[in-house]
C-alpha atoms as a PDB file:
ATOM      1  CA  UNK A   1      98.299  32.258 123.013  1.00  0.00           C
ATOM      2  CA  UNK A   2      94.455  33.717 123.383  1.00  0.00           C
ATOM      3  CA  UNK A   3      94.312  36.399 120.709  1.00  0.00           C
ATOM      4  CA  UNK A   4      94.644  40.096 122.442  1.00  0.00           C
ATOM      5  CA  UNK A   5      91.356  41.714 123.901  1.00  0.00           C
ATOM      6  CA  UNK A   6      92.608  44.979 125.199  1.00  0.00           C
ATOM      7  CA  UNK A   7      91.826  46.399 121.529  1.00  0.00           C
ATOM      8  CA  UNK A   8      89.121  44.921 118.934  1.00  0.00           C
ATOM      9  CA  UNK A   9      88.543  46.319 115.915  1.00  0.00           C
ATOM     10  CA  UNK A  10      84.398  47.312 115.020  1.00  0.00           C
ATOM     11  CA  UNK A  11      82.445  44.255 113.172  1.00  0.00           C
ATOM     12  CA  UNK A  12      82.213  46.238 110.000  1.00  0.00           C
ATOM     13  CA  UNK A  13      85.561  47.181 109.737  1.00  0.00           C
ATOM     14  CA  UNK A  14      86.521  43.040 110.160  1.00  0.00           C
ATOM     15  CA  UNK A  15      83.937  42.294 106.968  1.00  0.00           C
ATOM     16  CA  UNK A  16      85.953  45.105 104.916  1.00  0.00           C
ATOM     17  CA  UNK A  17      89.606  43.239 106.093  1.00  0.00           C
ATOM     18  CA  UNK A  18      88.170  39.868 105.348  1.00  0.00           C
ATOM     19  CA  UNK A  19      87.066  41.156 101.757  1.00  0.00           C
ATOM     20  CA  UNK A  20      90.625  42.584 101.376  1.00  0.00           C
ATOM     21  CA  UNK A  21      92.827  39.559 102.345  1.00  0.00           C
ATOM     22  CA  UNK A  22      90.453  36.873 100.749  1.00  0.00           C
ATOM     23  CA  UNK A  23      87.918  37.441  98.915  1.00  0.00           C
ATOM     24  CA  UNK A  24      90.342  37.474  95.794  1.00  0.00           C
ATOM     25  CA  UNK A  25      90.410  33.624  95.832  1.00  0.00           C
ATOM     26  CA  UNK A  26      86.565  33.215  96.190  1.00  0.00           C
ATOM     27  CA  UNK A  27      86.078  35.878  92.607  1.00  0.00           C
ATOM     28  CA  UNK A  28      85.326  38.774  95.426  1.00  0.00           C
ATOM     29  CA  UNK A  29      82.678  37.717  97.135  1.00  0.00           C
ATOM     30  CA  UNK A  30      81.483  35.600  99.978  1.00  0.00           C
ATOM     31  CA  UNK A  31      78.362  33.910 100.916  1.00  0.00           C
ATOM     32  CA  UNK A  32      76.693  35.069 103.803  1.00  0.00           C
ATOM     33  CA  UNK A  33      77.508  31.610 105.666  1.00  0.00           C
ATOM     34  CA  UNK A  34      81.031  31.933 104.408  1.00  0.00           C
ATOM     35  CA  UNK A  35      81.074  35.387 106.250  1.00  0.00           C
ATOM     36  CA  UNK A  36      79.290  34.247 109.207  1.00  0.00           C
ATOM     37  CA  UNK A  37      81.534  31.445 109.764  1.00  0.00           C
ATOM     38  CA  UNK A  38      84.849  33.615 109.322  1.00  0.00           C
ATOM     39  CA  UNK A  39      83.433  36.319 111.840  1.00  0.00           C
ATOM     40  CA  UNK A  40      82.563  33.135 114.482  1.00  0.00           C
ATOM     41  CA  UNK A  41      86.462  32.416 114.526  1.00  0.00           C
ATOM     42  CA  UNK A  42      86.907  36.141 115.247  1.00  0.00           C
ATOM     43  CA  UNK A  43      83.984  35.954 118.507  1.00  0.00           C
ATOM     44  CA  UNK A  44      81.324  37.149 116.820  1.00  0.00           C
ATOM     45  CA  UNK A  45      78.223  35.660 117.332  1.00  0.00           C
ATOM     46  CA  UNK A  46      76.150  34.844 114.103  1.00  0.00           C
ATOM     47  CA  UNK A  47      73.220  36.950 115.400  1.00  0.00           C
ATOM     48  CA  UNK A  48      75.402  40.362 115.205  1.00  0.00           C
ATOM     49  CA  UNK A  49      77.712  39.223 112.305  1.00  0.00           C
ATOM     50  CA  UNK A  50      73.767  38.891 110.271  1.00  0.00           C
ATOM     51  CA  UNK A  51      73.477  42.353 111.630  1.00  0.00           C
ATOM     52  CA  UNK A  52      76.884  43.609 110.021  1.00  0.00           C
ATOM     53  CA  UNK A  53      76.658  42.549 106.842  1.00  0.00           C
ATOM     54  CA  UNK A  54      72.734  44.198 106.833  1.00  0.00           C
ATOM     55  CA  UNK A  55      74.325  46.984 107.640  1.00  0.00           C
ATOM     56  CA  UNK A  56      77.272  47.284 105.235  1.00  0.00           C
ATOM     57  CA  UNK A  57      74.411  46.402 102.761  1.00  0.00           C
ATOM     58  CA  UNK A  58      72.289  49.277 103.719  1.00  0.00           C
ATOM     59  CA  UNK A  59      75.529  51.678 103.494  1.00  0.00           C
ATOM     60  CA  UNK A  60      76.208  50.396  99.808  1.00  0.00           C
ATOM     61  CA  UNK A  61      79.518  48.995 101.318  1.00  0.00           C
ATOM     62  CA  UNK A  62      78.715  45.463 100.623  1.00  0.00           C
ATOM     63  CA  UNK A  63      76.825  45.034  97.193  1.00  0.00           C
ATOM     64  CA  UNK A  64      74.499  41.515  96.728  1.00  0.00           C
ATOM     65  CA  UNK A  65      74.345  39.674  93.408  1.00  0.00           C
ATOM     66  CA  UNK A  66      73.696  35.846  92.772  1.00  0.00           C
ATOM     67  CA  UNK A  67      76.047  33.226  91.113  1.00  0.00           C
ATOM     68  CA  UNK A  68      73.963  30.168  89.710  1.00  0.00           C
ATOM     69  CA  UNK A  69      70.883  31.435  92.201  1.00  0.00           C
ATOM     70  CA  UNK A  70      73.226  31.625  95.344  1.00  0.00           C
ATOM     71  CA  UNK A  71      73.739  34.819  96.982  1.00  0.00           C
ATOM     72  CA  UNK A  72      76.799  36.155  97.224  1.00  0.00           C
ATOM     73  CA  UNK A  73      77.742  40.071  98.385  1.00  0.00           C
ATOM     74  CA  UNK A  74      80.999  41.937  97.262  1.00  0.00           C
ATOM     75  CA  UNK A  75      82.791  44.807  98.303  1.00  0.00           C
ATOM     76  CA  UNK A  76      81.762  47.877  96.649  1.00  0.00           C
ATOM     77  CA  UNK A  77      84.876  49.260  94.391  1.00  0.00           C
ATOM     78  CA  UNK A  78      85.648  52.472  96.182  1.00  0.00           C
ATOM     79  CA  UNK A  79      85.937  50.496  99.643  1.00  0.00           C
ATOM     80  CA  UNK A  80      88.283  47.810  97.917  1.00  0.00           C
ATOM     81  CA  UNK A  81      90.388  50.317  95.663  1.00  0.00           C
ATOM     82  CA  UNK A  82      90.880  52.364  98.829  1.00  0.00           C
ATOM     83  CA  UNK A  83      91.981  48.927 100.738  1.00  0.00           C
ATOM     84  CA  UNK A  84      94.862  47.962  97.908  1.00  0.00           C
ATOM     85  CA  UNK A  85      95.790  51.499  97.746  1.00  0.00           C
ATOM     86  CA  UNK A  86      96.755  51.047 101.023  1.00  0.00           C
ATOM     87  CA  UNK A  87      99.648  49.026 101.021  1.00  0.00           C
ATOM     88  CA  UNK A  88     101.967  51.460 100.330  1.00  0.00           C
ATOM     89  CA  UNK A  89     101.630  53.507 102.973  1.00  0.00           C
ATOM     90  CA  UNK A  90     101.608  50.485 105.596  1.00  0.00           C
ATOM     91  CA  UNK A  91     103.874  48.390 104.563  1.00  0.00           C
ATOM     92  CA  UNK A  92     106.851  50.922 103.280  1.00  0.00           C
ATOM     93  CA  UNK A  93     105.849  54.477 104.624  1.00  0.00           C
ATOM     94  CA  UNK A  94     107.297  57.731 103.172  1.00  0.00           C
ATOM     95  CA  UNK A  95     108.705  59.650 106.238  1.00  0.00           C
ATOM     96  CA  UNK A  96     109.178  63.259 105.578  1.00  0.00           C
ATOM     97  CA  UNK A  97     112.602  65.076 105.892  1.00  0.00           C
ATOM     98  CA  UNK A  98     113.350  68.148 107.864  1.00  0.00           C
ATOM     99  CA  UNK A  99     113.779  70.235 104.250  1.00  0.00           C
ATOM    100  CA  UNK A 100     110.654  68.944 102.844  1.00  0.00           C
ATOM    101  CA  UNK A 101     107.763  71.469 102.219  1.00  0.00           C
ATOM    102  CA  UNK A 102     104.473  72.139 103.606  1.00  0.00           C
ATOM    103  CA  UNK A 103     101.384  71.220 102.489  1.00  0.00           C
ATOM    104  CA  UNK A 104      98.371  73.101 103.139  1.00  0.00           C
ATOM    105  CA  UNK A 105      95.375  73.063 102.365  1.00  0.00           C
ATOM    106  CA  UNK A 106      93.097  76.214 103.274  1.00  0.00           C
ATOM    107  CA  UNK A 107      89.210  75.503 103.122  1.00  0.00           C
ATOM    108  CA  UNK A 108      85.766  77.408 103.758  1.00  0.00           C
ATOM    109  CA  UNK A 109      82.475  75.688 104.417  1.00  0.00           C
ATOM    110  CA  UNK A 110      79.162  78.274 104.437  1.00  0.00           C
ATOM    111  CA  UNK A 111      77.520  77.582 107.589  1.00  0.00           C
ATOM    112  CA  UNK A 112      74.563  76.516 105.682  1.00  0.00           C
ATOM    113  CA  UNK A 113      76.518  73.064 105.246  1.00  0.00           C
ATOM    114  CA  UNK A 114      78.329  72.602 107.630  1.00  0.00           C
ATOM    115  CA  UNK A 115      78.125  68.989 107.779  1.00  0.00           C
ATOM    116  CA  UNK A 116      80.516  69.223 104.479  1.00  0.00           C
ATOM    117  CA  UNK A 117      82.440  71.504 106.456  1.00  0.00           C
ATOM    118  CA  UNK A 118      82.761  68.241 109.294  1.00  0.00           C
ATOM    119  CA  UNK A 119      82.977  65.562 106.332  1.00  0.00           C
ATOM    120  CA  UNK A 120      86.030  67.653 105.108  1.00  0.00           C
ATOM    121  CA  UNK A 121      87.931  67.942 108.417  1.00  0.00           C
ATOM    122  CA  UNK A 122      87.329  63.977 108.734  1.00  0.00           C
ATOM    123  CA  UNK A 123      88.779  63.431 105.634  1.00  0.00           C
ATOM    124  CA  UNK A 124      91.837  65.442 105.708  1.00  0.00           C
ATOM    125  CA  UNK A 125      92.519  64.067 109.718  1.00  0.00           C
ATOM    126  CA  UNK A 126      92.252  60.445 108.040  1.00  0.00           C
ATOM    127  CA  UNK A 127      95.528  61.482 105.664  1.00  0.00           C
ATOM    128  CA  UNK A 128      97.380  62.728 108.461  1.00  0.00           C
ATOM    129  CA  UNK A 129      96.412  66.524 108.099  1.00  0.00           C
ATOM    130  CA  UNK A 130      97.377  68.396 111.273  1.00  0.00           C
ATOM    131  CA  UNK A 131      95.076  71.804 112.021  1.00  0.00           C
ATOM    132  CA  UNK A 132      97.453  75.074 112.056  1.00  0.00           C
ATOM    133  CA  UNK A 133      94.208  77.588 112.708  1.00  0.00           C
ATOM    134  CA  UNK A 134      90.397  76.960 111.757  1.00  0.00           C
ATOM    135  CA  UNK A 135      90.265  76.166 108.223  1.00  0.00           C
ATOM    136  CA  UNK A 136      94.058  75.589 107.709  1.00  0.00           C
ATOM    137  CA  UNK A 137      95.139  72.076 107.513  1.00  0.00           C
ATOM    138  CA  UNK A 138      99.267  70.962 107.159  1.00  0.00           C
ATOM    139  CA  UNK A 139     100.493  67.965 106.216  1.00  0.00           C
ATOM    140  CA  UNK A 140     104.076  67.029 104.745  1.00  0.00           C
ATOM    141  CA  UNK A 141     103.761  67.454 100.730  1.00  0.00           C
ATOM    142  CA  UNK A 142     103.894  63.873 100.352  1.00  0.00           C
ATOM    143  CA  UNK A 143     100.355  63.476 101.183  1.00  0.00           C
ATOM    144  CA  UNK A 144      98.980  66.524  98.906  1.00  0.00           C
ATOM    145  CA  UNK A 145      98.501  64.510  95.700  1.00  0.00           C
ATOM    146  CA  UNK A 146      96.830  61.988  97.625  1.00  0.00           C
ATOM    147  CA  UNK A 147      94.493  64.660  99.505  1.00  0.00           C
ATOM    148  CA  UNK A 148      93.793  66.260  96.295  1.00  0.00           C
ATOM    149  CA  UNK A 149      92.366  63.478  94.456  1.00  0.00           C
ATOM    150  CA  UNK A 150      89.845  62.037  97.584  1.00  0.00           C
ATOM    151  CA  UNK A 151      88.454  65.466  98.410  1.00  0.00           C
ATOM    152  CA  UNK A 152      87.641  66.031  94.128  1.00  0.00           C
ATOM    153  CA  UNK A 153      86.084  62.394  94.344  1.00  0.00           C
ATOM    154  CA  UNK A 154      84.006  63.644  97.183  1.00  0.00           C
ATOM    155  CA  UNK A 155      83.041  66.775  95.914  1.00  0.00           C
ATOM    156  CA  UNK A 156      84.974  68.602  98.698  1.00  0.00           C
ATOM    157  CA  UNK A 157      87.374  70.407  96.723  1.00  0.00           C
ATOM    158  CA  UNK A 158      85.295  73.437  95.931  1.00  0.00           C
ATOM    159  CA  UNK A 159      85.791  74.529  99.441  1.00  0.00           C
ATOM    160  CA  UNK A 160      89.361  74.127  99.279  1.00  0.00           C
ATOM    161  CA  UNK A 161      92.632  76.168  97.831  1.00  0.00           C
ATOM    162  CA  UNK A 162      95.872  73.902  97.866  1.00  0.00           C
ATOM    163  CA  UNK A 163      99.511  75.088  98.593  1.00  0.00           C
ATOM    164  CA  UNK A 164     102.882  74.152  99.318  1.00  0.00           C
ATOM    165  CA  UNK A 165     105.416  76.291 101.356  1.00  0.00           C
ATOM    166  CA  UNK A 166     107.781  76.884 103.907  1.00  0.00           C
ATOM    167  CA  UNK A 167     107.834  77.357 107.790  1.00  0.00           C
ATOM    168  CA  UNK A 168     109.245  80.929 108.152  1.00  0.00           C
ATOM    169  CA  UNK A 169     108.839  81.810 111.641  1.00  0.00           C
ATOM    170  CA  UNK A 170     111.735  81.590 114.068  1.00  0.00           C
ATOM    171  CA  UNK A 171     112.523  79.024 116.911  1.00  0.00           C
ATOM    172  CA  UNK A 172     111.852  75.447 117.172  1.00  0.00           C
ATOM    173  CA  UNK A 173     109.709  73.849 114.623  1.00  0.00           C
ATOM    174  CA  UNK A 174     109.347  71.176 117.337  1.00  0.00           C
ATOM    175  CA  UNK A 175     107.603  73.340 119.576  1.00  0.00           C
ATOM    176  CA  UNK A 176     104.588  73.868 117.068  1.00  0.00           C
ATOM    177  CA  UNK A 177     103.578  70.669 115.763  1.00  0.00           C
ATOM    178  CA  UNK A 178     102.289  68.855 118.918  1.00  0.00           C
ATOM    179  CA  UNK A 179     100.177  72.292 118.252  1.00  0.00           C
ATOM    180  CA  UNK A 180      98.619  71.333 114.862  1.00  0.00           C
ATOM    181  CA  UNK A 181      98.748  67.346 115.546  1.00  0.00           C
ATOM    182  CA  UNK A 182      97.947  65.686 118.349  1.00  0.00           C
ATOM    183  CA  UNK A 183     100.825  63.220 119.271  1.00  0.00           C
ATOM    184  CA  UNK A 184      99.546  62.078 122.943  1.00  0.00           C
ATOM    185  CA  UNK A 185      96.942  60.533 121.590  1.00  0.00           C
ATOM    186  CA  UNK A 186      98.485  59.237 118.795  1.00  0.00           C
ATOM    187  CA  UNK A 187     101.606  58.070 121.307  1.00  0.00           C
ATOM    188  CA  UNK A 188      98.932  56.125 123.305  1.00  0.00           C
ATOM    189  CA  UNK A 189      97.300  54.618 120.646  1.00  0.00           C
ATOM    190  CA  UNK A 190     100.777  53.021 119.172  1.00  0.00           C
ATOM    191  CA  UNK A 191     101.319  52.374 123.376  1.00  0.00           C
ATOM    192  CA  UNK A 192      97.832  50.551 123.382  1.00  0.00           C
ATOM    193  CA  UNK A 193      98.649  48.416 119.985  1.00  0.00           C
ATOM    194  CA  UNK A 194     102.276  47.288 122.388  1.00  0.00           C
ATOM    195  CA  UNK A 195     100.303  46.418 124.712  1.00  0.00           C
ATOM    196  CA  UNK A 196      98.414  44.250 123.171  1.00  0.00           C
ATOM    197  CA  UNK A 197     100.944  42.827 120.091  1.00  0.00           C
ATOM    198  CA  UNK A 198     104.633  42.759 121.111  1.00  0.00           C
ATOM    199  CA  UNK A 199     104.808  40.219 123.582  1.00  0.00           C
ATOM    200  CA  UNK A 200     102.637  38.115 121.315  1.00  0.00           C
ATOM    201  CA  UNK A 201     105.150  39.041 118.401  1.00  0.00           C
ATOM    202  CA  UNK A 202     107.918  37.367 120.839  1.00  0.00           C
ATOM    203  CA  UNK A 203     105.980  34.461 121.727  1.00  0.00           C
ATOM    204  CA  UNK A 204     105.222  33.778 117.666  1.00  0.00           C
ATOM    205  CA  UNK A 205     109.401  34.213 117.121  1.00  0.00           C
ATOM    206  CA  UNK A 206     109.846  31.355 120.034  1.00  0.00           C
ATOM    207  CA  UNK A 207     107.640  29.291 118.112  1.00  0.00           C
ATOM    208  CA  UNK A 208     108.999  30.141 114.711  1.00  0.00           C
ATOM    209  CA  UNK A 209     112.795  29.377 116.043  1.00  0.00           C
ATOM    210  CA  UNK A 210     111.598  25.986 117.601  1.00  0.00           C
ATOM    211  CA  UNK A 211     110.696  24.897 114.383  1.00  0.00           C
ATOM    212  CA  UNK A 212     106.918  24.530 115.579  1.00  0.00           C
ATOM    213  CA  UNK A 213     105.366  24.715 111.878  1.00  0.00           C
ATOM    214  CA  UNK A 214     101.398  25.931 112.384  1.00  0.00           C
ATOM    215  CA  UNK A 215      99.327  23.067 113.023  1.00  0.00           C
ATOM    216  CA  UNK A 216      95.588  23.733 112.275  1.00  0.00           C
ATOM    217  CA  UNK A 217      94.860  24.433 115.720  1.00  0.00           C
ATOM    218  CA  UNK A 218      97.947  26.974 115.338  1.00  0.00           C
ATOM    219  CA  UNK A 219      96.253  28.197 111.470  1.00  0.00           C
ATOM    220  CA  UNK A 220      92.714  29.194 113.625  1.00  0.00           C
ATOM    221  CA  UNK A 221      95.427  31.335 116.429  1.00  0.00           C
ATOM    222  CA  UNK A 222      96.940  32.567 113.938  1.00  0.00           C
ATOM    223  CA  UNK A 223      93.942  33.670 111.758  1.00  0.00           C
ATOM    224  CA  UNK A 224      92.305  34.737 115.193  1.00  0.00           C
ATOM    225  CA  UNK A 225      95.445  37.099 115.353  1.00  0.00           C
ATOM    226  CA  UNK A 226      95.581  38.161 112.048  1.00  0.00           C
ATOM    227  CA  UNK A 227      93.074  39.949 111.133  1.00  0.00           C
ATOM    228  CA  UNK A 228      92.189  41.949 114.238  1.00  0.00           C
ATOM    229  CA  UNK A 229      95.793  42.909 114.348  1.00  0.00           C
ATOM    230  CA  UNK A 230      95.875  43.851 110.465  1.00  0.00           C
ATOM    231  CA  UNK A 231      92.590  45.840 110.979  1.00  0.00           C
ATOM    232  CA  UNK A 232      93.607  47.749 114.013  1.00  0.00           C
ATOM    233  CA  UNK A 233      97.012  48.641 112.042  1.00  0.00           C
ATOM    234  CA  UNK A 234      95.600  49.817 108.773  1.00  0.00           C
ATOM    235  CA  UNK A 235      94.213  53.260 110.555  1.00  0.00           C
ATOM    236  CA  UNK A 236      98.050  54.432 111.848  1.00  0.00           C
ATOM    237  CA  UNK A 237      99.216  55.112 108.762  1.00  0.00           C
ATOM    238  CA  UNK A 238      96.737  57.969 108.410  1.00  0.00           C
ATOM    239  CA  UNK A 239      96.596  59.270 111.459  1.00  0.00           C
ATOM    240  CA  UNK A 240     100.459  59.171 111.627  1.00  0.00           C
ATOM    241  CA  UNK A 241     101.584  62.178 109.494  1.00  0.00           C
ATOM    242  CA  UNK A 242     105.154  60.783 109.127  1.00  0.00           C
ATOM    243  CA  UNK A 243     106.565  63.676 110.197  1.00  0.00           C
ATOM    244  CA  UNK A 244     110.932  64.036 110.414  1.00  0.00           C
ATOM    245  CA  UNK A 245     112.122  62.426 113.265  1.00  0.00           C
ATOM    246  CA  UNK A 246     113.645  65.460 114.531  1.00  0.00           C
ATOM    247  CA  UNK A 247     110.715  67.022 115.050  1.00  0.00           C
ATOM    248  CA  UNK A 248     108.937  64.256 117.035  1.00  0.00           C
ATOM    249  CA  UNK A 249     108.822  63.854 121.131  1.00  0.00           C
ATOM    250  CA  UNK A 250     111.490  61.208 122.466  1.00  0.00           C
ATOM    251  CA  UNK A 251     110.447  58.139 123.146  1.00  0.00           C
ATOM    252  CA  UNK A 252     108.122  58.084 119.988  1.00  0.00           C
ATOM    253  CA  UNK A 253     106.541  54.726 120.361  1.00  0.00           C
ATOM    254  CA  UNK A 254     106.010  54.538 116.700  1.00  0.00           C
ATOM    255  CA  UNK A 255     108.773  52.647 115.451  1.00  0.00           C
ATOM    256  CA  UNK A 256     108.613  50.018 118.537  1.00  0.00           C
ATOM    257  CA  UNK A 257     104.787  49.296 117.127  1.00  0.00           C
ATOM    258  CA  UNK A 258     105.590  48.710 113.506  1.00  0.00           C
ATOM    259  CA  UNK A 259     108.074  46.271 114.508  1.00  0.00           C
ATOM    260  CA  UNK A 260     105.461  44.375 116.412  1.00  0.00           C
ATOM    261  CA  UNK A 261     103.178  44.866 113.443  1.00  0.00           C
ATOM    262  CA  UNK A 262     105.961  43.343 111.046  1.00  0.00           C
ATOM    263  CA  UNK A 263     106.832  40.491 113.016  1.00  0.00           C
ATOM    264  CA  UNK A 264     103.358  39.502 112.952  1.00  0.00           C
ATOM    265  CA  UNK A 265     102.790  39.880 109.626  1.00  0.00           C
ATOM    266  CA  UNK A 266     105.420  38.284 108.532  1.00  0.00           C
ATOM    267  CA  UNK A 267     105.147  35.098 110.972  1.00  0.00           C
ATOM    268  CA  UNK A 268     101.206  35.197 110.813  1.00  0.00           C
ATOM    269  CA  UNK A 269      99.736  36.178 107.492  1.00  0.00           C
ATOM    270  CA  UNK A 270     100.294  32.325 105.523  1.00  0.00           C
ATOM    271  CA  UNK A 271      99.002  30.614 108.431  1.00  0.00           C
ATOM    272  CA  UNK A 272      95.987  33.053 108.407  1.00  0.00           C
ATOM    273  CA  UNK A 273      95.485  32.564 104.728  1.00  0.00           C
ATOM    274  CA  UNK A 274      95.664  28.951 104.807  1.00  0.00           C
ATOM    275  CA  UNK A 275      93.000  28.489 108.041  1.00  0.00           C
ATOM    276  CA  UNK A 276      90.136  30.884 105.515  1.00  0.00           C
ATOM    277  CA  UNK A 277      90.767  28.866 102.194  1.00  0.00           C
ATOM    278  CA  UNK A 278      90.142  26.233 104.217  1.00  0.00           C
ATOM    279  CA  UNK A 279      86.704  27.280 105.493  1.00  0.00           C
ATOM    280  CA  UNK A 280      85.876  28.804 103.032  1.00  0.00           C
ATOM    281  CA  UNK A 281      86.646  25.460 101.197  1.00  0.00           C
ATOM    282  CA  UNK A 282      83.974  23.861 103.237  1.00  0.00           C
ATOM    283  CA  UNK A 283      81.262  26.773 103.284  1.00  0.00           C
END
């Protein structure tokens, strides 16, 4: 079972996974062979995974320091705080309910900086913010305390007024939100991740109810799997607004792709873990 190629994740966003799932073990950080060698089981060539980690470097992402005169980088604190934070919202995801309020958040951005102005839009579409009008963002008020806190940490929050409300306007709420989000795209994306993921998610079952435990040729599939997969999934949450049900198109693909994603996980993850302690055991 090749892992999937219809869908790969960006080289930088594999170095942040890899930091996330193990670099706890190795006291946060990796060497730079250590990383090289994970990134070659993931068909990266050493050349470009050199290039990656220069870059997360330059970004301040990935922060160098030396243990007994080896050189070791670590993920900077925001990047891995925001990682952990995560889990909540992947693994057991609030979904809104019909009688829930509205947040929204209203912003203005002088022309004069309007790169803020495109920094804030970015960052309220990555916590599922839908866009009622220019300058109005909605979201369900699950998200506002969340929203609140990243755009103060960025310094966004003096263009912004917060509040929480009702939809007053007659007729079907339904009608309006593929208005302020855009679910096609987000309904292709979870159709893409099916595509690649849920007959792979049968094939690891088969395996699982043979009583086929992971050999280490099955550990490197499995890690191979892994970690794409996990990186790939880490962005729905976000750009899924966990709307109500009821207000969602049939056929929402949604809940067919998390239960790809959590078959996976759950047959995939050990065997992952156990293939990187090992090489990292011998880097």
């Amino acid at each position: 079972m090749p892992p999937p190629r219809t869908q790969r994740p960006l080289h930088q966003q594999l170095v942040v996974t890899l930091y996330g799932l193990y670099a706890g073990k190795a006291g946060g950080s990796f060497r730079v062979a250590a990383l090289v060698a994970m990134l070659a089981d993931l068909g990266v060539d050493e050349q470009s995974a050199r290039s990656t980690v220069s870059r997360l470097k330059a970004k301040g992402t990935l922060l160098s320091r030396r243990d007994d005169g080896v050189a070791r980088y670590v993920l900077s604190g925001d990047v891995l705080d925001i990682f952990n934070a995560d889990d909540q919202r992947i693994f057991a995801p609030e979904r809104s309910r019909p009688e829930d309020p509205w947040a929204l958040v209203v912003f203005s951005v002088p022309e004069a900086e309007r790169n803020r102005r495109y920094e804030l839009r970015s960052e309220l579409t990555s916590l599922g913010f839908g866009f009622v009008a220019a300058g109005v963002a909605i979201a369900p008020s699950m998200v506002m305390d969340q929203a609140m806190e990243r755009l103060a940490a960025r310094g966004l929050d003096r263009y912004t007024e917060y509040f929480s409300g009702d939809y007053l306007k007659g007729g079907d709420i339904r009608a309006q939100v593929p208005r302020w989000w855009d679910l096609e795209l987000l309904d292709r994306q979870y159709s893409a991740f099916i595509d690649s993921y849920e007959s792979l998610a049968r094939l690891w079952q088969e395996r699982v109810q043979a009583g086929k435990l992971p050999s280490g040729a099955d550990r490197l599939e499995a890690f191979q799997t892994y970690v794409p997969m996990l990186t790939l999934w880490r962005k729905f949450p976000y750009r899924d607004p966990n709307l109500p049900l009821e207000y969602l198109p049939a056929g929402w693909q949604a809940p067919r792709a998390k239960q790809a994603f959590l078959t996976l996980h759950g047959i995939l993850r050990a065997p992952a873990e156990d293939h990187a302690d090992e090489l990292l055991r011998t880097r």
